[in-house]
PDB file of N, CA and C in Angstrom:
ATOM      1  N   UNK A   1     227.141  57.489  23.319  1.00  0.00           N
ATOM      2  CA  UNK A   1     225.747  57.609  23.640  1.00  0.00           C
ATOM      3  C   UNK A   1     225.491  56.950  24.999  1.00  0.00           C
ATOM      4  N   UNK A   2     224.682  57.380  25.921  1.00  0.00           N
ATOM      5  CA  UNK A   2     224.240  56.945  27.162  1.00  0.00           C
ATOM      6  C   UNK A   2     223.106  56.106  26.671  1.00  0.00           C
ATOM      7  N   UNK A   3     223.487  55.232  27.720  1.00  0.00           N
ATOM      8  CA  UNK A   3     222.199  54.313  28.123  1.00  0.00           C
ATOM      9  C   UNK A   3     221.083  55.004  29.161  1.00  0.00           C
ATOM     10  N   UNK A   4     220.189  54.398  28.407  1.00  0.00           N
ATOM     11  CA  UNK A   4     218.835  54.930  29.180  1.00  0.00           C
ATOM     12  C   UNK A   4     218.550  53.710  30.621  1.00  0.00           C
ATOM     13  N   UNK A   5     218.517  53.646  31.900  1.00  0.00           N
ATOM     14  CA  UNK A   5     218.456  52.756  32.878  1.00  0.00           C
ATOM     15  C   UNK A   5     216.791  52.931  33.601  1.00  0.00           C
ATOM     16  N   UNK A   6     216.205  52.185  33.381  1.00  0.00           N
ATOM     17  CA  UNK A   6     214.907  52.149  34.609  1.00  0.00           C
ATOM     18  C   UNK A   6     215.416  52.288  35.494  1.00  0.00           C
ATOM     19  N   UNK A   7     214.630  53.049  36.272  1.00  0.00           N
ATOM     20  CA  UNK A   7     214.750  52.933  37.694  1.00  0.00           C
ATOM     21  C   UNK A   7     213.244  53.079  38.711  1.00  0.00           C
ATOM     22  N   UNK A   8     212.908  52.064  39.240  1.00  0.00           N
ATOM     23  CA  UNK A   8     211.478  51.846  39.796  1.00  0.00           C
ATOM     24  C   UNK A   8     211.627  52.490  40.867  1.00  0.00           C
ATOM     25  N   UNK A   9     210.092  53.806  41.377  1.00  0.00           N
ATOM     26  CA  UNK A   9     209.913  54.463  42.502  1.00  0.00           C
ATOM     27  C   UNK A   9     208.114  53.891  42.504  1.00  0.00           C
ATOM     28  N   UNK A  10     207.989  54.030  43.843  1.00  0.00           N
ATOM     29  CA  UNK A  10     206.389  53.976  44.204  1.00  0.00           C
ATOM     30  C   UNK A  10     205.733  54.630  44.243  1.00  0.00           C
ATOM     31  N   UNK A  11     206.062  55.814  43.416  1.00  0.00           N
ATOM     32  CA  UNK A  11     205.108  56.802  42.876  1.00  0.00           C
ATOM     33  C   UNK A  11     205.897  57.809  42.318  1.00  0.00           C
ATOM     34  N   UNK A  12     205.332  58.639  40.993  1.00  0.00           N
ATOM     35  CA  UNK A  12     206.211  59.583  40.552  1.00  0.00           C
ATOM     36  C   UNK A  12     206.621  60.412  40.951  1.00  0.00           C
ATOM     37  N   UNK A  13     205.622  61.426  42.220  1.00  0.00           N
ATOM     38  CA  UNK A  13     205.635  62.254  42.998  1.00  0.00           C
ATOM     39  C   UNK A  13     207.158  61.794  43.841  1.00  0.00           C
ATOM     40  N   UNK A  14     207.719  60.807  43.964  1.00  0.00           N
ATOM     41  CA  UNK A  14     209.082  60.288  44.694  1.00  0.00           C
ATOM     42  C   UNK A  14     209.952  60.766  43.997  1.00  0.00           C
ATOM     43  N   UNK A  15     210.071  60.278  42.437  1.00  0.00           N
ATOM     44  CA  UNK A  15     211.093  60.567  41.504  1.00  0.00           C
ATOM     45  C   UNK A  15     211.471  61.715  41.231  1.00  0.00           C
ATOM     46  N   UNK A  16     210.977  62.930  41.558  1.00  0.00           N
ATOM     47  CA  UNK A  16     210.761  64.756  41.204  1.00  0.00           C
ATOM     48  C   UNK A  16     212.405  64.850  41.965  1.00  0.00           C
ATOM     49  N   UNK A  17     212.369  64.539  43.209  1.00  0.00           N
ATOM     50  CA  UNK A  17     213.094  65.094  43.971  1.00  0.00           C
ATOM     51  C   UNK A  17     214.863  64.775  43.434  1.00  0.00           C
ATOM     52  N   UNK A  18     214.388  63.254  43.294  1.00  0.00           N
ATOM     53  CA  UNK A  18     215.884  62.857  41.952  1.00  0.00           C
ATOM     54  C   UNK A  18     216.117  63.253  41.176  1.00  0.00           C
ATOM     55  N   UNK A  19     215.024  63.964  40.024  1.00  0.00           N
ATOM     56  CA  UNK A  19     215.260  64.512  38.630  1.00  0.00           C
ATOM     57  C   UNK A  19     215.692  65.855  38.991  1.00  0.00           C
ATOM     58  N   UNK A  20     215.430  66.861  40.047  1.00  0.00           N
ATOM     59  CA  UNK A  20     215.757  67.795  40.398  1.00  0.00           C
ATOM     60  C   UNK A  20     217.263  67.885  41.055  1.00  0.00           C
ATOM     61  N   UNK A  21     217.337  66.998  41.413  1.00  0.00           N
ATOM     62  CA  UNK A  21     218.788  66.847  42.364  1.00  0.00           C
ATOM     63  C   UNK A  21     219.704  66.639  40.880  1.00  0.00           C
ATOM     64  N   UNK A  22     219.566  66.239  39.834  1.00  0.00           N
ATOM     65  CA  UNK A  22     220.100  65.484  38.729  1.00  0.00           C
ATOM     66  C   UNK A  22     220.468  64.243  38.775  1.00  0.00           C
ATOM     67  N   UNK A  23     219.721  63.616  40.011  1.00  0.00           N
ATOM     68  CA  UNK A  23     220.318  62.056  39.821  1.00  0.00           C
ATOM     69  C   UNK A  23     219.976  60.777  38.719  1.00  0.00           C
ATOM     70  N   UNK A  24     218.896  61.724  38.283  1.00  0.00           N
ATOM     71  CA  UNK A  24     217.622  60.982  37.035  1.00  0.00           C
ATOM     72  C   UNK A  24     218.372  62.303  36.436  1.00  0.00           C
ATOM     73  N   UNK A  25     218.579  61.834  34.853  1.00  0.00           N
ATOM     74  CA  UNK A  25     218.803  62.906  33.966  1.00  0.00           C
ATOM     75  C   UNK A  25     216.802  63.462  33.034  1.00  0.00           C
ATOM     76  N   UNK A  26     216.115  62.473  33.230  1.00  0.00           N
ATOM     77  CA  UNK A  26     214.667  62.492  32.597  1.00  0.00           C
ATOM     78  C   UNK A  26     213.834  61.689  33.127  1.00  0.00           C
ATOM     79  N   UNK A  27     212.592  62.102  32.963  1.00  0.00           N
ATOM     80  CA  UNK A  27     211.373  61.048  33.912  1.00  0.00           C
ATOM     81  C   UNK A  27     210.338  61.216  32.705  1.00  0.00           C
ATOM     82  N   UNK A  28     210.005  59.851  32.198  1.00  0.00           N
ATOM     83  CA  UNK A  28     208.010  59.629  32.099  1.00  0.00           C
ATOM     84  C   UNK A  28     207.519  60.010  33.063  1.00  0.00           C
ATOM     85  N   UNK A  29     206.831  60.808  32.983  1.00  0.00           N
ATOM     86  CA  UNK A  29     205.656  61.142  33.930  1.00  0.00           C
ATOM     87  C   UNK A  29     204.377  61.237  33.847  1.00  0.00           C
ATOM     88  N   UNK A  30     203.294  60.720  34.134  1.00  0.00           N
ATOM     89  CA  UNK A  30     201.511  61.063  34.109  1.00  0.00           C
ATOM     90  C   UNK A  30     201.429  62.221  33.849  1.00  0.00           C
ATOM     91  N   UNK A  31     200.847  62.584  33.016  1.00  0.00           N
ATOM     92  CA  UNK A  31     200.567  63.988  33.261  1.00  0.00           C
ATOM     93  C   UNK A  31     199.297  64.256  34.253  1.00  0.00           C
ATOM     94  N   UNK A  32     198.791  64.277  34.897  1.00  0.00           N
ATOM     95  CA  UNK A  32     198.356  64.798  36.324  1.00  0.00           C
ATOM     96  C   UNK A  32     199.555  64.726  37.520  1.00  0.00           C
ATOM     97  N   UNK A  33     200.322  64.255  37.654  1.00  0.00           N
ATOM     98  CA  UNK A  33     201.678  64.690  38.435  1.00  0.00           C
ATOM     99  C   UNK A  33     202.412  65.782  37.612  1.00  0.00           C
ATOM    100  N   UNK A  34     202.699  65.324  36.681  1.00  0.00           N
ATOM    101  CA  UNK A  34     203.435  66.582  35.543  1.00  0.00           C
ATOM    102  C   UNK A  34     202.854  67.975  35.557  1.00  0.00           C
ATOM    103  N   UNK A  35     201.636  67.818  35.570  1.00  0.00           N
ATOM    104  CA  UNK A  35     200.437  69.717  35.567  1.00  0.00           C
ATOM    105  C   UNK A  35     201.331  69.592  36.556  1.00  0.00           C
ATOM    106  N   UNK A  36     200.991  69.261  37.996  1.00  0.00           N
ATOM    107  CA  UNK A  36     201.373  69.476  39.206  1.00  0.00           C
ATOM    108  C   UNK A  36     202.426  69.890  39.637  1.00  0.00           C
ATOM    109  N   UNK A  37     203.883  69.498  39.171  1.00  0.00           N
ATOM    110  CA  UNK A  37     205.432  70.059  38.986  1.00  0.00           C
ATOM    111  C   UNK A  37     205.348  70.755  37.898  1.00  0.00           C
ATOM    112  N   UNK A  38     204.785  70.955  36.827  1.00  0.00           N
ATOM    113  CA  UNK A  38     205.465  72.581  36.116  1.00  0.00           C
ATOM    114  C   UNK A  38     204.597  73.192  36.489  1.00  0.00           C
ATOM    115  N   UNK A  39     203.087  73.362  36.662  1.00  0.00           N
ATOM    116  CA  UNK A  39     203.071  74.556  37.029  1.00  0.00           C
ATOM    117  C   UNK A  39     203.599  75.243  38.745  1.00  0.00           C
ATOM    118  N   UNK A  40     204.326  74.302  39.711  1.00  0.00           N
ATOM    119  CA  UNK A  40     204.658  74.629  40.588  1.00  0.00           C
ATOM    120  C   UNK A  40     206.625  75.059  40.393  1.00  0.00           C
ATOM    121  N   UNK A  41     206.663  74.915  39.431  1.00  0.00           N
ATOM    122  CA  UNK A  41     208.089  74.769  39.068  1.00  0.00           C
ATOM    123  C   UNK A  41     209.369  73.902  39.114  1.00  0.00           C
ATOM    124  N   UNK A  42     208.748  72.841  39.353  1.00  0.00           N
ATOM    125  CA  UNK A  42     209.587  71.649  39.926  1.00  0.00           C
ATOM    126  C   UNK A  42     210.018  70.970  38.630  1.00  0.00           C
ATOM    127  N   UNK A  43     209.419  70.898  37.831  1.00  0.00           N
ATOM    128  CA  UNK A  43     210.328  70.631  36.423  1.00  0.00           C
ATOM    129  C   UNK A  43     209.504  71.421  35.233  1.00  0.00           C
ATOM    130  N   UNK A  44     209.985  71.043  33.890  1.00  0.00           N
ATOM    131  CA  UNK A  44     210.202  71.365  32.724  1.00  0.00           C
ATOM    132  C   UNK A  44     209.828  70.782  31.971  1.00  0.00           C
ATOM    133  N   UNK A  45     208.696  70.498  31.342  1.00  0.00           N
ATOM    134  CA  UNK A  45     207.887  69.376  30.678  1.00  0.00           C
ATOM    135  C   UNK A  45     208.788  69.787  29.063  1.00  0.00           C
ATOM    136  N   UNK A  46     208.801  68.511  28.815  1.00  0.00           N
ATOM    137  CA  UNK A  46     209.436  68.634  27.012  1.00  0.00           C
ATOM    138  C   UNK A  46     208.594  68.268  25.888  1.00  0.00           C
ATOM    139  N   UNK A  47     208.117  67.496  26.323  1.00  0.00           N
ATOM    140  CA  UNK A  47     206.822  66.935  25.044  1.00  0.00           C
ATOM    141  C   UNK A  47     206.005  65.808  25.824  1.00  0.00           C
ATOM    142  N   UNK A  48     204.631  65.599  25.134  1.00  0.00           N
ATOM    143  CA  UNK A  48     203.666  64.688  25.482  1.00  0.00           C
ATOM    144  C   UNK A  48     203.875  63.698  24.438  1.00  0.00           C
ATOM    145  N   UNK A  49     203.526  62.155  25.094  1.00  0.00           N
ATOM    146  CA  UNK A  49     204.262  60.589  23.933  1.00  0.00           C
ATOM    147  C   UNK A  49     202.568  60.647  23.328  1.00  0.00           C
ATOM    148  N   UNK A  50     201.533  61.649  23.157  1.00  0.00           N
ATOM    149  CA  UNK A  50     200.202  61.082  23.229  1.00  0.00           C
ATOM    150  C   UNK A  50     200.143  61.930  21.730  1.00  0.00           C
ATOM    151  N   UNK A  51     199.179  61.168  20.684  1.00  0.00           N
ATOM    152  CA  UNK A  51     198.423  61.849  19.512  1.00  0.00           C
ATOM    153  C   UNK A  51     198.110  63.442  19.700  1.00  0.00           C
ATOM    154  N   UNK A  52     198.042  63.740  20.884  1.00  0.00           N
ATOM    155  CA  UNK A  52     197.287  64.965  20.585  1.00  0.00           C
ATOM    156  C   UNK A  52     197.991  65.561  22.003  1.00  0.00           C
ATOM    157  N   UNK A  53     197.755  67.214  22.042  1.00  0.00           N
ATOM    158  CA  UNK A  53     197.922  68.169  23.035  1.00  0.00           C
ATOM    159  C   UNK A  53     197.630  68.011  24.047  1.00  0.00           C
ATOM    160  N   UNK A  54     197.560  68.179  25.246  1.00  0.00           N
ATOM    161  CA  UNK A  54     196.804  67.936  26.686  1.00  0.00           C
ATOM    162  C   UNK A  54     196.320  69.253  27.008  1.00  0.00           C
ATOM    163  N   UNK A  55     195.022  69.445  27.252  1.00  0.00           N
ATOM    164  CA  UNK A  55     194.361  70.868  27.075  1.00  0.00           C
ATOM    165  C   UNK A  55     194.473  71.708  27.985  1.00  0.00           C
ATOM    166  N   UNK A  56     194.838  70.386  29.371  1.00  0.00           N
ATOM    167  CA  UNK A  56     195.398  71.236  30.435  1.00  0.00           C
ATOM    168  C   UNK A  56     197.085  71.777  30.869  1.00  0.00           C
ATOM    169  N   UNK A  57     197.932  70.992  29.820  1.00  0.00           N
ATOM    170  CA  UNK A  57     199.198  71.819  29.412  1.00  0.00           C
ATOM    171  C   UNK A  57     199.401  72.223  27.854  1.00  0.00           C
ATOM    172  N   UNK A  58     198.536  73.474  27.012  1.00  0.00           N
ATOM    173  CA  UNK A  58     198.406  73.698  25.787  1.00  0.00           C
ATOM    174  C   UNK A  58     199.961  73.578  25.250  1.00  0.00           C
ATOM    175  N   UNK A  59     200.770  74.142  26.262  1.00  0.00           N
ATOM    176  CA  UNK A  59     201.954  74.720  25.680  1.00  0.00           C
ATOM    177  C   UNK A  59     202.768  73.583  25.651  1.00  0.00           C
ATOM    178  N   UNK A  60     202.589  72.466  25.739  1.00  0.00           N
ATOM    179  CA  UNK A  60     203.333  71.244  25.974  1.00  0.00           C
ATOM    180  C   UNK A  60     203.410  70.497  24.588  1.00  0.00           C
ATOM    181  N   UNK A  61     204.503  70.346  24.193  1.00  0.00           N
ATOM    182  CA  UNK A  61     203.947  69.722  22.679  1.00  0.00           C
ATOM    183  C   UNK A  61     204.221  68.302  22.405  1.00  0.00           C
ATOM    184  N   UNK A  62     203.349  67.807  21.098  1.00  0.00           N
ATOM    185  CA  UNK A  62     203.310  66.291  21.325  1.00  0.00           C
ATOM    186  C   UNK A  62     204.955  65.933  20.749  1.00  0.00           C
ATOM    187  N   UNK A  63     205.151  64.602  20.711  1.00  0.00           N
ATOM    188  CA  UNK A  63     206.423  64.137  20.320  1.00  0.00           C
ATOM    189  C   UNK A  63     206.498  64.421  19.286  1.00  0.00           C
ATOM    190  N   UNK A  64     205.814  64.251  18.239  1.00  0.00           N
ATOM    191  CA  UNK A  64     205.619  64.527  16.588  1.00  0.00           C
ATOM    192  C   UNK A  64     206.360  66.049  16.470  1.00  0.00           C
ATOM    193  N   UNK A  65     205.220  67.060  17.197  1.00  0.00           N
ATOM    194  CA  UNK A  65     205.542  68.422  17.035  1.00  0.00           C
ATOM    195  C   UNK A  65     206.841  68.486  17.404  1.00  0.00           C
ATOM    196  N   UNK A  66     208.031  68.120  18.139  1.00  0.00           N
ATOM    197  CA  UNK A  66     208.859  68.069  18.775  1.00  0.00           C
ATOM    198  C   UNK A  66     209.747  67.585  18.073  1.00  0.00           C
ATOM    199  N   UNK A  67     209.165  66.813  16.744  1.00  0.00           N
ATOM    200  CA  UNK A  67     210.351  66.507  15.631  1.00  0.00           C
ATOM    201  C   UNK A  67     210.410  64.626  15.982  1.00  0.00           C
ATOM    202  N   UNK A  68     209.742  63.571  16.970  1.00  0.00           N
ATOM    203  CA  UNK A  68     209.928  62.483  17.244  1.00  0.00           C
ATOM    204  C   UNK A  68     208.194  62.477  16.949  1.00  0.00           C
ATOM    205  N   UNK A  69     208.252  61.666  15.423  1.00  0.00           N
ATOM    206  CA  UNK A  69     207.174  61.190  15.075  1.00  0.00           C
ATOM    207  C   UNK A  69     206.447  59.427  15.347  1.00  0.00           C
ATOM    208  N   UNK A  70     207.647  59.412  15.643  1.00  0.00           N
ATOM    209  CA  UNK A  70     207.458  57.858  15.591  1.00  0.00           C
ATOM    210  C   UNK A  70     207.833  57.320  17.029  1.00  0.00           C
ATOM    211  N   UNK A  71     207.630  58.394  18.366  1.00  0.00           N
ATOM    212  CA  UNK A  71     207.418  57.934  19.683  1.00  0.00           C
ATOM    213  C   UNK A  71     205.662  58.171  19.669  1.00  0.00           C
ATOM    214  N   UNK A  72     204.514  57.656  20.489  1.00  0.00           N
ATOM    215  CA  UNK A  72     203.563  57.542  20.424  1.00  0.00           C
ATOM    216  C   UNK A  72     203.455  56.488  21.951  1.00  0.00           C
ATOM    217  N   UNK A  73     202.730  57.027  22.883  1.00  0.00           N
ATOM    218  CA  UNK A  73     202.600  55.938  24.360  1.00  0.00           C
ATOM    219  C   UNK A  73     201.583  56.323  24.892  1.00  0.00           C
ATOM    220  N   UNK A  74     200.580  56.036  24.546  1.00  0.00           N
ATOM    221  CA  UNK A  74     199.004  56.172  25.567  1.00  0.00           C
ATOM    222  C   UNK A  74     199.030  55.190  26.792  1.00  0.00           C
ATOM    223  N   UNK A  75     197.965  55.724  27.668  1.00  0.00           N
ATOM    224  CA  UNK A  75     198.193  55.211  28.951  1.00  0.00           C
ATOM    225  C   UNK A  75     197.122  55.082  29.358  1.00  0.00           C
ATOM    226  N   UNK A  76     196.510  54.683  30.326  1.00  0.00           N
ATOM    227  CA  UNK A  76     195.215  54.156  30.737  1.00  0.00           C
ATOM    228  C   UNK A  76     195.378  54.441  32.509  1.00  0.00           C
ATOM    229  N   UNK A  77     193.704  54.603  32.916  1.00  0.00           N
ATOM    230  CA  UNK A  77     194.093  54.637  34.355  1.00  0.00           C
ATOM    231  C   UNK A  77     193.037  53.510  34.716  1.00  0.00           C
ATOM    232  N   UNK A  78     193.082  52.884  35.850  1.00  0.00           N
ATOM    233  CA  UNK A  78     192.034  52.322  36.374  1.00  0.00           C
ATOM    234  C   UNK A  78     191.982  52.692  37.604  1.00  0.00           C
ATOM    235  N   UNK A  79     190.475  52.297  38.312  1.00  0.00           N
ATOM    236  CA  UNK A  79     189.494  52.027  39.095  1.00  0.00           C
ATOM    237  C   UNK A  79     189.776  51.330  40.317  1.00  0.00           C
ATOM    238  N   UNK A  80     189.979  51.373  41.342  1.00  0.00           N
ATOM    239  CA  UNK A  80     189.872  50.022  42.027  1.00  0.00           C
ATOM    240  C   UNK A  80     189.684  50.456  43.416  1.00  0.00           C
ATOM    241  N   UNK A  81     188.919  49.625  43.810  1.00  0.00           N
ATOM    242  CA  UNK A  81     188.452  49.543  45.569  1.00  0.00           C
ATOM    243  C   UNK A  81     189.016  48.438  46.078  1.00  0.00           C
ATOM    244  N   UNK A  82     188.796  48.329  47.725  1.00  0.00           N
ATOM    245  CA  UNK A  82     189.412  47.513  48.596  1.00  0.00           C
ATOM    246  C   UNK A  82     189.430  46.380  48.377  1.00  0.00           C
ATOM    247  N   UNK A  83     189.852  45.335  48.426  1.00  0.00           N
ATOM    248  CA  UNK A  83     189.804  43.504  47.956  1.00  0.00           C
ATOM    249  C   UNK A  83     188.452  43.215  49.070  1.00  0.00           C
ATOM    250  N   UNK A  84     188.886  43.585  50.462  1.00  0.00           N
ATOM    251  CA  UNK A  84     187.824  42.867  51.191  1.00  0.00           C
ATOM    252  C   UNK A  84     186.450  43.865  51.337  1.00  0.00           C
ATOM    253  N   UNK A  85     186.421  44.842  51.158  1.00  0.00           N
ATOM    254  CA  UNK A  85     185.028  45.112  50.954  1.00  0.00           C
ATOM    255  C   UNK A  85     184.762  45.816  49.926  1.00  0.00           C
ATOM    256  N   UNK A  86     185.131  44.739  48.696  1.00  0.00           N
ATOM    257  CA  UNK A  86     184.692  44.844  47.211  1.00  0.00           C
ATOM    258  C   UNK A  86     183.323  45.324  47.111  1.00  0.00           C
ATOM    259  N   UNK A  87     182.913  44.506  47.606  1.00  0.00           N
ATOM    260  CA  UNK A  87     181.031  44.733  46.778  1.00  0.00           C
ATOM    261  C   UNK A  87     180.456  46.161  47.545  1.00  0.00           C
ATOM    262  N   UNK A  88     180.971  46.019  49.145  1.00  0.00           N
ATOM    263  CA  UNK A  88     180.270  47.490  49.170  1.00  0.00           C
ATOM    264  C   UNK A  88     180.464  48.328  48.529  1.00  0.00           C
ATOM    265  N   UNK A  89     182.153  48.775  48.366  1.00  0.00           N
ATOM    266  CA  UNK A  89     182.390  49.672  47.923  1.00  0.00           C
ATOM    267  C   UNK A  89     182.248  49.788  46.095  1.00  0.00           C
ATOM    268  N   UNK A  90     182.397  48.795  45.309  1.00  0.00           N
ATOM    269  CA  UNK A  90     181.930  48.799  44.238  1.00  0.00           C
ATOM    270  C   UNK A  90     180.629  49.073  44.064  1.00  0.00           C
ATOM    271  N   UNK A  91     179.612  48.286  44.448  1.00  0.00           N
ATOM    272  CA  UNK A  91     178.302  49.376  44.572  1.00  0.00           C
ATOM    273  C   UNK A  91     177.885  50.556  44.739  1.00  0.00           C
ATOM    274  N   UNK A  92     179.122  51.650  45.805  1.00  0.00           N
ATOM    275  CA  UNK A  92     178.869  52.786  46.138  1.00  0.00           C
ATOM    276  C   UNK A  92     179.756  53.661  44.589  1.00  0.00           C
ATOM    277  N   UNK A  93     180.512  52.954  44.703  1.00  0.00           N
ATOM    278  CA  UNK A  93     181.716  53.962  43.427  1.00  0.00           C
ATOM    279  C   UNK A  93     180.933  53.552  42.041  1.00  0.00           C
ATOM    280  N   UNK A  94     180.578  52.425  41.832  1.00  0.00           N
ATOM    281  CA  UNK A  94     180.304  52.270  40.370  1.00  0.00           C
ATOM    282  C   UNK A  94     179.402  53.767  39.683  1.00  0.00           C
ATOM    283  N   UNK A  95     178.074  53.845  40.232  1.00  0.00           N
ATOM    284  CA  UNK A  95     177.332  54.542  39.371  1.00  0.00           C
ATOM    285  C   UNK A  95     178.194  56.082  39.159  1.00  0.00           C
ATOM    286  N   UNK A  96     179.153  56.031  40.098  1.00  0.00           N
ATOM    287  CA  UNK A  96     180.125  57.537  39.653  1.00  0.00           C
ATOM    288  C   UNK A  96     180.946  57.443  38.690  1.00  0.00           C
ATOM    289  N   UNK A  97     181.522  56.678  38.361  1.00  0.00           N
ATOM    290  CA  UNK A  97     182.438  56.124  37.310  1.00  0.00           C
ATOM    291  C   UNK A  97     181.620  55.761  36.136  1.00  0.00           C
ATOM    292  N   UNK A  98     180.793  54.614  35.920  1.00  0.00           N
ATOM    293  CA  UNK A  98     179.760  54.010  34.756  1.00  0.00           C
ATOM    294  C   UNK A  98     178.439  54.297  35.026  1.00  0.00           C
ATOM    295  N   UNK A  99     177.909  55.998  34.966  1.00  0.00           N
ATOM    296  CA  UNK A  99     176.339  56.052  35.310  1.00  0.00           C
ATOM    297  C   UNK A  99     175.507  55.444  34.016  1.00  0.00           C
ATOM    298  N   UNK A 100     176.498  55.213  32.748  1.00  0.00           N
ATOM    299  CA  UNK A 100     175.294  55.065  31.729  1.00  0.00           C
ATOM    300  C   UNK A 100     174.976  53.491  32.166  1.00  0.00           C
ATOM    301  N   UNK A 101     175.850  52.972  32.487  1.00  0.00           N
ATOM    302  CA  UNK A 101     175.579  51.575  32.622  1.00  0.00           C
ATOM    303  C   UNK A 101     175.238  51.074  34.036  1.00  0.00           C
ATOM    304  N   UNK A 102     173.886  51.427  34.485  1.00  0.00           N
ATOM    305  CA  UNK A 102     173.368  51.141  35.745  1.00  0.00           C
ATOM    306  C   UNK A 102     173.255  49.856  36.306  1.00  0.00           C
ATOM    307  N   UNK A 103     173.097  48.932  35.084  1.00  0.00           N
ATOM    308  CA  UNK A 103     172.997  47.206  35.203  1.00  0.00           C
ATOM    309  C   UNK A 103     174.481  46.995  35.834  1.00  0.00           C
ATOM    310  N   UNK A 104     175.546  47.488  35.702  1.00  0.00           N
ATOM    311  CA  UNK A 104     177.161  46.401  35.587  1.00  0.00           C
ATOM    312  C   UNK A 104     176.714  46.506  37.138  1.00  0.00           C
ATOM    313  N   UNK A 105     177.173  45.103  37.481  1.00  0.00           N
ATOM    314  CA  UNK A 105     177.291  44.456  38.714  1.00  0.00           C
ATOM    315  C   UNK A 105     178.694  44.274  39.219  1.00  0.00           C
ATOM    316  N   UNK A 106     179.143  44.380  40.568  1.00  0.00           N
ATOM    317  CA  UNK A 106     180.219  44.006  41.119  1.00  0.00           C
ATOM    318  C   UNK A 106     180.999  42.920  41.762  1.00  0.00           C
TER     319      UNK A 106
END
């Protein structure tokens, strides 16, 4: 059996070109980079680690469906503006991101 090895890139959009070359035999990937390489053809999506389908790849199936019930990996994105001109720009981005919550301060 092979070992599985991390290997850290500064963005996934970097790693495509390795998994394609075969120097990466498999990649985690976001799926908003992932839409982006299969439907351009750059890879081959195998399953999603998430509870449910991704509506924007139907045909993609979750780990469960795939026969691996007991992989499961949600992911989160965040937010973030410049360090030094926090407050402007948090003031300008907030109400696009949190309109229900007009009070949160930056």
């Amino acid at each position: 059996m092979s070992a599985t090895v991390y290997v850290g890139y500064k963005s996934n959009p970097q790693a495509i070109p390795d998994l394609q070359s075969g120097l990466l035999t498999f990649m985690m990937i976001d799926t908003v980079n992932a839409k982006i390489a299969i439907e351009r053809g750059a890879l081959k999506g195998l399953l999603l680690t998430d509870s449910e389908r991704y509506s924007l790849l139907p045909d993609l199936p979750t780990a469960a469906e795939a026969g691996l019930p007991e992989v499961l990996l949600m992911t989160w994105t965040g937010y973030y503006v410049p360090g030094a001109r926090r407050a402007r720009s948090c003031k300008r981005s907030m109400p696009i991101f949190v309109p229900w919550r007009p009070s949160r301060t930056c």
